[in-house]
N, C-alpha and C. Protein backbone atom coordinates (compact mmCIF):
# COMPACT_ATOMS: atom_id res chain seq x y z
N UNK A 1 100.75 121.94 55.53
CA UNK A 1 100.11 120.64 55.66
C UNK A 1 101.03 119.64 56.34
N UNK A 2 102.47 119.59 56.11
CA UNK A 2 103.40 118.90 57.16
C UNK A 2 103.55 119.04 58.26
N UNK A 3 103.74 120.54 58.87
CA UNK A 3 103.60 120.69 59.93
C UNK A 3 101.97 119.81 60.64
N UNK A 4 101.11 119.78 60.13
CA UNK A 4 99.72 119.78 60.64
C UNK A 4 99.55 117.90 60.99
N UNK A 5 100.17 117.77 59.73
CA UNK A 5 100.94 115.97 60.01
C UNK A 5 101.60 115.91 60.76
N UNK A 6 102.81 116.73 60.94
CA UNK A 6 103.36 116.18 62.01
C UNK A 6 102.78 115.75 63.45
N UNK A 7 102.09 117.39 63.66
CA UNK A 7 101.46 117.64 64.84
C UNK A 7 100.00 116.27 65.07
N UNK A 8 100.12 116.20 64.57
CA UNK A 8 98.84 115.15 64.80
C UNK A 8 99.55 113.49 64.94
N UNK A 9 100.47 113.21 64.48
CA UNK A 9 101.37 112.33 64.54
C UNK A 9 101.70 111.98 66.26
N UNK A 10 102.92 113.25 66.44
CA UNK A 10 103.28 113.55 67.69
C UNK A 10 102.19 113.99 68.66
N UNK A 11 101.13 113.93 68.68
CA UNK A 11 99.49 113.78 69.59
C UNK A 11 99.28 112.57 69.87
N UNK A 12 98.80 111.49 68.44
CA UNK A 12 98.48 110.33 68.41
C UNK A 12 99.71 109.57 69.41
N UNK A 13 100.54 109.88 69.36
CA UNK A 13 101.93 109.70 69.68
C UNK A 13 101.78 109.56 71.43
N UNK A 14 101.35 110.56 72.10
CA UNK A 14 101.43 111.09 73.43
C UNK A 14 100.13 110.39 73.79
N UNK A 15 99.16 110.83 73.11
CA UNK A 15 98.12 109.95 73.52
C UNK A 15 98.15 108.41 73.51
N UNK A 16 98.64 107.87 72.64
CA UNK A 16 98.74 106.38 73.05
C UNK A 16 99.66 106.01 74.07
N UNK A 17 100.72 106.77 74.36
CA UNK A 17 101.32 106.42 75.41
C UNK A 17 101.19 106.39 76.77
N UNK A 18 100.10 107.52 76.58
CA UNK A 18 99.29 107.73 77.80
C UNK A 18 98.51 106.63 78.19
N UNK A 19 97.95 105.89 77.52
CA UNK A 19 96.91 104.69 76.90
C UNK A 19 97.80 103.52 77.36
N UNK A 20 99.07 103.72 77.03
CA UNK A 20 99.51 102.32 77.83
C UNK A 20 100.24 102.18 79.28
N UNK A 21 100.61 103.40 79.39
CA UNK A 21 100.67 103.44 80.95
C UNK A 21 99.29 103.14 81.57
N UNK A 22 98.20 104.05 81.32
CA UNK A 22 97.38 103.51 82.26
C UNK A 22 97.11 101.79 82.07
N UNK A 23 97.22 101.28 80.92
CA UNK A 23 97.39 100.01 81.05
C UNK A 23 98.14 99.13 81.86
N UNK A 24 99.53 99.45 81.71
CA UNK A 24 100.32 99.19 82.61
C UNK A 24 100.09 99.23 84.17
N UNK A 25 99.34 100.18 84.72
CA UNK A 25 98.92 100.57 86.01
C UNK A 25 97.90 99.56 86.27
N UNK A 26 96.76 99.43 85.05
CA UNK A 26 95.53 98.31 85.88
C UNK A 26 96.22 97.14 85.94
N UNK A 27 96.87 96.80 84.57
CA UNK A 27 97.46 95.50 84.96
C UNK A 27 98.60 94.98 86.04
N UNK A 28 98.95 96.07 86.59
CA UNK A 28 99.75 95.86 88.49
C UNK A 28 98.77 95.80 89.12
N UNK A 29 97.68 96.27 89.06
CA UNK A 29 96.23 96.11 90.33
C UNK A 29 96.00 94.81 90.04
N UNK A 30 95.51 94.68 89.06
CA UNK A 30 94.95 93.50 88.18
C UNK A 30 95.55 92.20 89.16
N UNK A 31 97.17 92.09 89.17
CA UNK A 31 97.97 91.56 89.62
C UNK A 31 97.51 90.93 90.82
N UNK A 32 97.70 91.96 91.71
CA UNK A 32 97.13 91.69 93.42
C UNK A 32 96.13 90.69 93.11
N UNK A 33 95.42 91.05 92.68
CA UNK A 33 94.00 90.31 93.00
C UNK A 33 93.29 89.02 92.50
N UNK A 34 94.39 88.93 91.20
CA UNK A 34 94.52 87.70 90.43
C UNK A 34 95.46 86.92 91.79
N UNK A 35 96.15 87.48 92.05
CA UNK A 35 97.27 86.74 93.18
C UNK A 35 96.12 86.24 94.36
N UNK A 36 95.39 87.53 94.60
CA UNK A 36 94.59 86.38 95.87
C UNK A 36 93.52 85.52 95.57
N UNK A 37 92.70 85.76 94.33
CA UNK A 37 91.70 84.93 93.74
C UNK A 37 92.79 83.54 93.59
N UNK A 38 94.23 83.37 93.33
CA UNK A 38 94.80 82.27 93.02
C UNK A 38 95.66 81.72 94.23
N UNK A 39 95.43 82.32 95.84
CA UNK A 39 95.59 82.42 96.72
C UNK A 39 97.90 82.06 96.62
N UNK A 40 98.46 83.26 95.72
CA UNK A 40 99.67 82.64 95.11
C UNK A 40 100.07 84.24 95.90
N UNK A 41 100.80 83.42 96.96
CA UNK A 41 101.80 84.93 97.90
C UNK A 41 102.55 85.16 96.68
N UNK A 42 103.21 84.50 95.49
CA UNK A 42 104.43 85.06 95.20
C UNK A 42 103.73 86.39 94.04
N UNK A 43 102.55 85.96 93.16
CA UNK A 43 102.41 87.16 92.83
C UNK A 43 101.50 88.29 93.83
N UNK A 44 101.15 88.43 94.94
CA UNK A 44 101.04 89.10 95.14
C UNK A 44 101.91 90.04 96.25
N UNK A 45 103.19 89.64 96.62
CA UNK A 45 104.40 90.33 96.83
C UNK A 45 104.94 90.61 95.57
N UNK A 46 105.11 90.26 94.37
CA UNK A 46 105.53 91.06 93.35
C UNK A 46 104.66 91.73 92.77
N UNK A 47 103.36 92.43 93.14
CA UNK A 47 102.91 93.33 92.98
C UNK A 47 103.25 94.88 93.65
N UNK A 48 103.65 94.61 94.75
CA UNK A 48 103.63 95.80 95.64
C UNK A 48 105.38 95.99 95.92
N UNK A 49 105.76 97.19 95.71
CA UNK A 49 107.31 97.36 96.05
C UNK A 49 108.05 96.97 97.55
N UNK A 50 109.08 97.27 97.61
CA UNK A 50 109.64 96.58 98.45
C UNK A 50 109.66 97.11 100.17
N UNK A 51 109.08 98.70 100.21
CA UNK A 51 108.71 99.04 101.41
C UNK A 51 106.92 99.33 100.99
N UNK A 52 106.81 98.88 100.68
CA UNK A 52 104.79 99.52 100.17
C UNK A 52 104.12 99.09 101.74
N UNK A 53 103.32 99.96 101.87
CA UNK A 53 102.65 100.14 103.27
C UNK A 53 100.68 99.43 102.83
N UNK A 54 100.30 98.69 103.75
CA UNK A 54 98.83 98.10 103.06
C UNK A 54 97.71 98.48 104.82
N UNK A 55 97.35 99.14 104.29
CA UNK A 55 96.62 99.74 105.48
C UNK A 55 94.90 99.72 105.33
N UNK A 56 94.05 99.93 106.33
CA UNK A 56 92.70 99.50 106.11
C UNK A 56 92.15 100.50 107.53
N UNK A 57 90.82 101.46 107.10
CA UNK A 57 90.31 102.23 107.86
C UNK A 57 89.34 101.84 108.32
N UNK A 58 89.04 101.80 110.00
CA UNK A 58 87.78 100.62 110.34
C UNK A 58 86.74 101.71 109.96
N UNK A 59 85.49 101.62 110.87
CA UNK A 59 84.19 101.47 110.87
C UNK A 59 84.30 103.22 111.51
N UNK A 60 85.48 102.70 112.54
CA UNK A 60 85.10 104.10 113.80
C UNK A 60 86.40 104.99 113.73
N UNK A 61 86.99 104.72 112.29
CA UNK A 61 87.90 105.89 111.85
C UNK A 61 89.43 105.53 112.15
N UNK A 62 89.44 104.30 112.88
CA UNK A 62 91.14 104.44 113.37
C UNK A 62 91.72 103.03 111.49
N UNK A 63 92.95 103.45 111.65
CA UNK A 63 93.77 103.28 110.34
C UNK A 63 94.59 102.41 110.98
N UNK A 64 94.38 100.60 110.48
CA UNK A 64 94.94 99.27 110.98
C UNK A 64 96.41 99.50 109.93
N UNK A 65 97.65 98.75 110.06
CA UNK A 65 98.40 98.55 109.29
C UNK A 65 98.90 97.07 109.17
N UNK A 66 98.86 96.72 107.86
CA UNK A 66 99.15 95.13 108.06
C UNK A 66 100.83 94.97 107.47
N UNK A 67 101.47 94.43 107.68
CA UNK A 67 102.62 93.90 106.64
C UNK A 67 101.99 93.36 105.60
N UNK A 68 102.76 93.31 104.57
CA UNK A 68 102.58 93.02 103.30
C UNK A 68 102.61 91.27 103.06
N UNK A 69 103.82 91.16 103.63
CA UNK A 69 104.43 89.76 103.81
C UNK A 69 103.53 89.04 104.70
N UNK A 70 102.58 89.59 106.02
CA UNK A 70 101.96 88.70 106.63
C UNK A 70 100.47 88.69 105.54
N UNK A 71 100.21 89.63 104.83
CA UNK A 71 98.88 89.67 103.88
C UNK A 71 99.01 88.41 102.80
N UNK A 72 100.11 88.48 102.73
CA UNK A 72 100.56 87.59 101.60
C UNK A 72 100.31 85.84 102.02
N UNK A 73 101.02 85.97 103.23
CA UNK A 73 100.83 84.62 104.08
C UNK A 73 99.47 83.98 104.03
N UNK A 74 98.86 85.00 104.53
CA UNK A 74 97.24 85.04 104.93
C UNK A 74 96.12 84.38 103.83
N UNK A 75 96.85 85.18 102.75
CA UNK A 75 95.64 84.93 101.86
C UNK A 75 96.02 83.75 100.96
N UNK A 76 97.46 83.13 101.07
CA UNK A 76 98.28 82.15 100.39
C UNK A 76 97.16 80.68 100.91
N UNK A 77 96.75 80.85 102.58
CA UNK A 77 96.24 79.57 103.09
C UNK A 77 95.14 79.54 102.57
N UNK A 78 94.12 80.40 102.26
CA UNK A 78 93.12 80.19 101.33
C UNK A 78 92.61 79.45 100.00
N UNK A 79 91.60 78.65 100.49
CA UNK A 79 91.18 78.12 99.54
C UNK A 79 91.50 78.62 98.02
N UNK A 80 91.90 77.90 96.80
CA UNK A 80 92.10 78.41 95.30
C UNK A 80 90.75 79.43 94.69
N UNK A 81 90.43 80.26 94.68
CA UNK A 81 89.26 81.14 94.26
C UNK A 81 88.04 81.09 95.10
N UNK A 82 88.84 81.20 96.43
CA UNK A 82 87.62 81.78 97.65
C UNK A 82 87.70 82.90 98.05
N UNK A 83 88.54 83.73 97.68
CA UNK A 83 88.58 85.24 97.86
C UNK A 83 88.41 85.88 96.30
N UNK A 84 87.71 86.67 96.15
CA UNK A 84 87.37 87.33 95.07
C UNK A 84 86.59 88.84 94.94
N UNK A 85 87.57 90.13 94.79
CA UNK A 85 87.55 91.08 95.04
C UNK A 85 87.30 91.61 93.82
N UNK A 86 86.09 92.18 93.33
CA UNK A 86 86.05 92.68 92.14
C UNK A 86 85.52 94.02 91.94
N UNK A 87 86.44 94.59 91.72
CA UNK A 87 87.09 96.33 91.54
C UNK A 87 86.70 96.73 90.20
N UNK A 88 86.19 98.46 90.13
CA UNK A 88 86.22 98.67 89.22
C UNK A 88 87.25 100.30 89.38
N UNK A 89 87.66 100.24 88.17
CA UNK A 89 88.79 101.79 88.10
C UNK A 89 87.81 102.58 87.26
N UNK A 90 87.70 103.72 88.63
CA UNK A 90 87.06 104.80 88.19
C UNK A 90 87.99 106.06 88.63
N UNK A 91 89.17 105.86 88.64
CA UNK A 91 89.74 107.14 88.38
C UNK A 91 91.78 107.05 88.86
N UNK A 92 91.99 107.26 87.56
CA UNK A 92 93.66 106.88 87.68
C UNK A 92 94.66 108.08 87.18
N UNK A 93 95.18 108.49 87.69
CA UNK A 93 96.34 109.62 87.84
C UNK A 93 97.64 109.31 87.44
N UNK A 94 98.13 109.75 86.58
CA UNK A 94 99.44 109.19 86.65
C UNK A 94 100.47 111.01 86.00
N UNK A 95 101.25 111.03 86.93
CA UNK A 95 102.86 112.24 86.70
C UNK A 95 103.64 111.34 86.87
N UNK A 96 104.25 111.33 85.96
CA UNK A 96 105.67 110.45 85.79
C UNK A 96 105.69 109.42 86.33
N UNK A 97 106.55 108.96 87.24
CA UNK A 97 106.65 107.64 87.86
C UNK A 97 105.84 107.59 89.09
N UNK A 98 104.25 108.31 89.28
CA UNK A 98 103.43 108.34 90.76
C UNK A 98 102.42 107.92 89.82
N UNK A 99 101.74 107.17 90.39
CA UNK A 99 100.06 107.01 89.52
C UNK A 99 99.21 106.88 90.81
N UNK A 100 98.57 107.26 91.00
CA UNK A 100 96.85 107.71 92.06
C UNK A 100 96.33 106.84 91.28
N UNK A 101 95.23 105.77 91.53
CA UNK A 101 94.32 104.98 91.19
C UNK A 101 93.03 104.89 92.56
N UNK A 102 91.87 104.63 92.57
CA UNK A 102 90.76 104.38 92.80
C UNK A 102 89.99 103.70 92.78
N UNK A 103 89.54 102.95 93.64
CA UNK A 103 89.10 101.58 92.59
C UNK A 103 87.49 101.08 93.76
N UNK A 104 86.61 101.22 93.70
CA UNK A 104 85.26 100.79 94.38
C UNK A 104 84.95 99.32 94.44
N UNK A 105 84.88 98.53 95.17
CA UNK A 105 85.05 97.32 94.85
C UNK A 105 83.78 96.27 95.98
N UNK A 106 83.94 95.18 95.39
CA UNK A 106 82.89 94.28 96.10
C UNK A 106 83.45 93.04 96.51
N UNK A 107 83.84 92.12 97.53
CA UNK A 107 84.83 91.28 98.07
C UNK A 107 83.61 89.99 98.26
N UNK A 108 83.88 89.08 97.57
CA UNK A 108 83.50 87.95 98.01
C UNK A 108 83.97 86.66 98.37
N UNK A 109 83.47 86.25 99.32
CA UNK A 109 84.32 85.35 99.98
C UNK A 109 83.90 83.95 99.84
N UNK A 110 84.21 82.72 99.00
CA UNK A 110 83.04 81.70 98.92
C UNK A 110 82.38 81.52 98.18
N UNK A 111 81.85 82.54 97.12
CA UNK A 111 80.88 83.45 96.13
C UNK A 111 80.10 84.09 97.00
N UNK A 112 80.52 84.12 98.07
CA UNK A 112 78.77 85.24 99.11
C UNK A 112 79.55 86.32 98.95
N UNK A 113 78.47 87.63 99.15
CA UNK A 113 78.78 88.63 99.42
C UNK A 113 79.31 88.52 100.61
N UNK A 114 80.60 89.58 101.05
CA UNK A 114 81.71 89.80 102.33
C UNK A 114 80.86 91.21 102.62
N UNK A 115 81.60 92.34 101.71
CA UNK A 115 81.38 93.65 102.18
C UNK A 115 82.10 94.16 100.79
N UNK A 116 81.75 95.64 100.81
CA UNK A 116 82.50 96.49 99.97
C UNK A 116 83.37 97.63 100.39
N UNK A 117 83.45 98.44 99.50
CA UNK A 117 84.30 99.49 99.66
C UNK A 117 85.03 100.08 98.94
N UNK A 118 85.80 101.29 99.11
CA UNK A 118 86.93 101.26 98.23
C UNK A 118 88.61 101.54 98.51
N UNK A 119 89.42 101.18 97.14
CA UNK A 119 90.52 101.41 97.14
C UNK A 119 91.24 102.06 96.88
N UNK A 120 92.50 102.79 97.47
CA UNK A 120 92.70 104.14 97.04
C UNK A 120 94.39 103.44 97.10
N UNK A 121 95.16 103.46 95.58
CA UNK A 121 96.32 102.85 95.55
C UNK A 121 97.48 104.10 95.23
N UNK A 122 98.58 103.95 95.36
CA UNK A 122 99.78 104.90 95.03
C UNK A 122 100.51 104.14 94.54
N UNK A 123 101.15 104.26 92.95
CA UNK A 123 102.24 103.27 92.63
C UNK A 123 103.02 104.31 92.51
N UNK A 124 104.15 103.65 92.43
CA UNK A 124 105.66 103.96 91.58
C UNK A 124 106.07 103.18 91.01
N UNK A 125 106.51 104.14 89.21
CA UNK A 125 107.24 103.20 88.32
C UNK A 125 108.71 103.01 88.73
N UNK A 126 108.93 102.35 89.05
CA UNK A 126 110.87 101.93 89.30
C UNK A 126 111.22 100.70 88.06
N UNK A 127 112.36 100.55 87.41
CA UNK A 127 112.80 99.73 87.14
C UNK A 127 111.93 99.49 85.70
N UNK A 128 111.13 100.69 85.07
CA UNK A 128 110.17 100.13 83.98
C UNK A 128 109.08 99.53 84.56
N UNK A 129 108.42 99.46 85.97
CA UNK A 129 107.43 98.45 85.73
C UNK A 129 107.02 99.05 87.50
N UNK A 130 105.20 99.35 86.97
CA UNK A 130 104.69 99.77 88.23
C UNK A 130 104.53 98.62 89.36
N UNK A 131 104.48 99.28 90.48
CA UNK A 131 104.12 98.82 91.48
C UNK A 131 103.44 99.50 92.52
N UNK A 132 102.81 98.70 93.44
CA UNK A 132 102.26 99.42 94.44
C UNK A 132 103.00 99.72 96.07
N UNK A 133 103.16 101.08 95.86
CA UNK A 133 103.93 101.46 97.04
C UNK A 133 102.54 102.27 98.48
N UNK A 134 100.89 102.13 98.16
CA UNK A 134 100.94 102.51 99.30
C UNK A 134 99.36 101.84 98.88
N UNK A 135 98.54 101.13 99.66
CA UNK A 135 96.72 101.15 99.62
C UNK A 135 96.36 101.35 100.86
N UNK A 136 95.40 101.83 100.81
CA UNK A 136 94.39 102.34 102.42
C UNK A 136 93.07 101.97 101.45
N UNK A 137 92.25 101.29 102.04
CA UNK A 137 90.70 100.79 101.62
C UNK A 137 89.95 100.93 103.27
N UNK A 138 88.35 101.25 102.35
CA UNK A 138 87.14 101.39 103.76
C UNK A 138 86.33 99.83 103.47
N UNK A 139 85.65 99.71 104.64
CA UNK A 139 85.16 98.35 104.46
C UNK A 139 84.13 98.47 104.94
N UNK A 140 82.96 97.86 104.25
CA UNK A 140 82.05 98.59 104.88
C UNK A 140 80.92 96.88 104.44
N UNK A 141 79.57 96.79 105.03
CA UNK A 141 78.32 96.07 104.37
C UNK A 141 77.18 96.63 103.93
N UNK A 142 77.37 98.17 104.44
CA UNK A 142 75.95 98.90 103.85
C UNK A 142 75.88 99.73 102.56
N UNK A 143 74.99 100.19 102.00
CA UNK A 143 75.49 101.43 101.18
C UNK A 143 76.25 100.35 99.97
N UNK A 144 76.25 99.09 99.25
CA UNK A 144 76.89 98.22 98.37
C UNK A 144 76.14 98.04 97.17
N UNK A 145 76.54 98.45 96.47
CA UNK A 145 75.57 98.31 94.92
C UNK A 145 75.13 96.59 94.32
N UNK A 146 75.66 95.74 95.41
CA UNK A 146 75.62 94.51 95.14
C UNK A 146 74.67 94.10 93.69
């Protein structure tokens, strides 16, 4: 019966930890987007690591790359809660310090509908604390569950 305690202990154990990493992971996404809804470059450069790549696939397949630092700029001049990107996580990965996340999302600009799409993120934990080291998103107006 101890052993059987234990074992269920050391489960509950693994499983909650599992439970707060992925926590840890939405709340770095979370981050970004609170950063541009609050149009605040500084949290959303301390979301993403220090070489993280932010890339976007057009319409007709070719793969744009932006700097991070000019994204940051960009969305800093924006009105206080005129960008508003609202994502949902439907599927997050995490081996050790890599987490795969997914995220389908709907971008509004103004409160109007922009377009949708989705997000496909790569973090790394460094230093205790995730970040995002790579996103590529599709952008699209059709096909939107609006």
């Amino acid at each position: 019966m101890k052993i059987l305690s234990l074992c269920l202990i050391l489960a509950s154990t693994f499983v909650f930890s599992q439970a707060s990493e992925t926590d840890l992971i939405k709340a770095s996404v979370n981050g970004l987007f609170e950063g541009m809804k609050t149009s605040d470059s500084t949290k959303i450069n301390q979301s993403f690591s220090n070489n993280a790549i932010l890339q976007t696939i057009t319409k007709n397949g070719e793969v744009k790359t932006e700097s991070i630092k000019d994204f940051a700029v960009s969305i800093s001049k924006a009105e206080k809660g005129s960008l508003d990107e609202k994502i949902v996580f439907s599927n997050i990965l995490v081996d050790g310090n890599l987490a795969s996340v997914w995220t389908p999302y709907e971008f509004y600009y103004q409160g109007k509908f922009s377009h949708c799409g989705v997000n496909s993120f790569q973090l790394v934990k460094t230093n205790n604390e995730w970040k995002i080291q790579y996103i590529i998103d599709t952008r699209r107006k059709d096909n939107c569950k609006k």
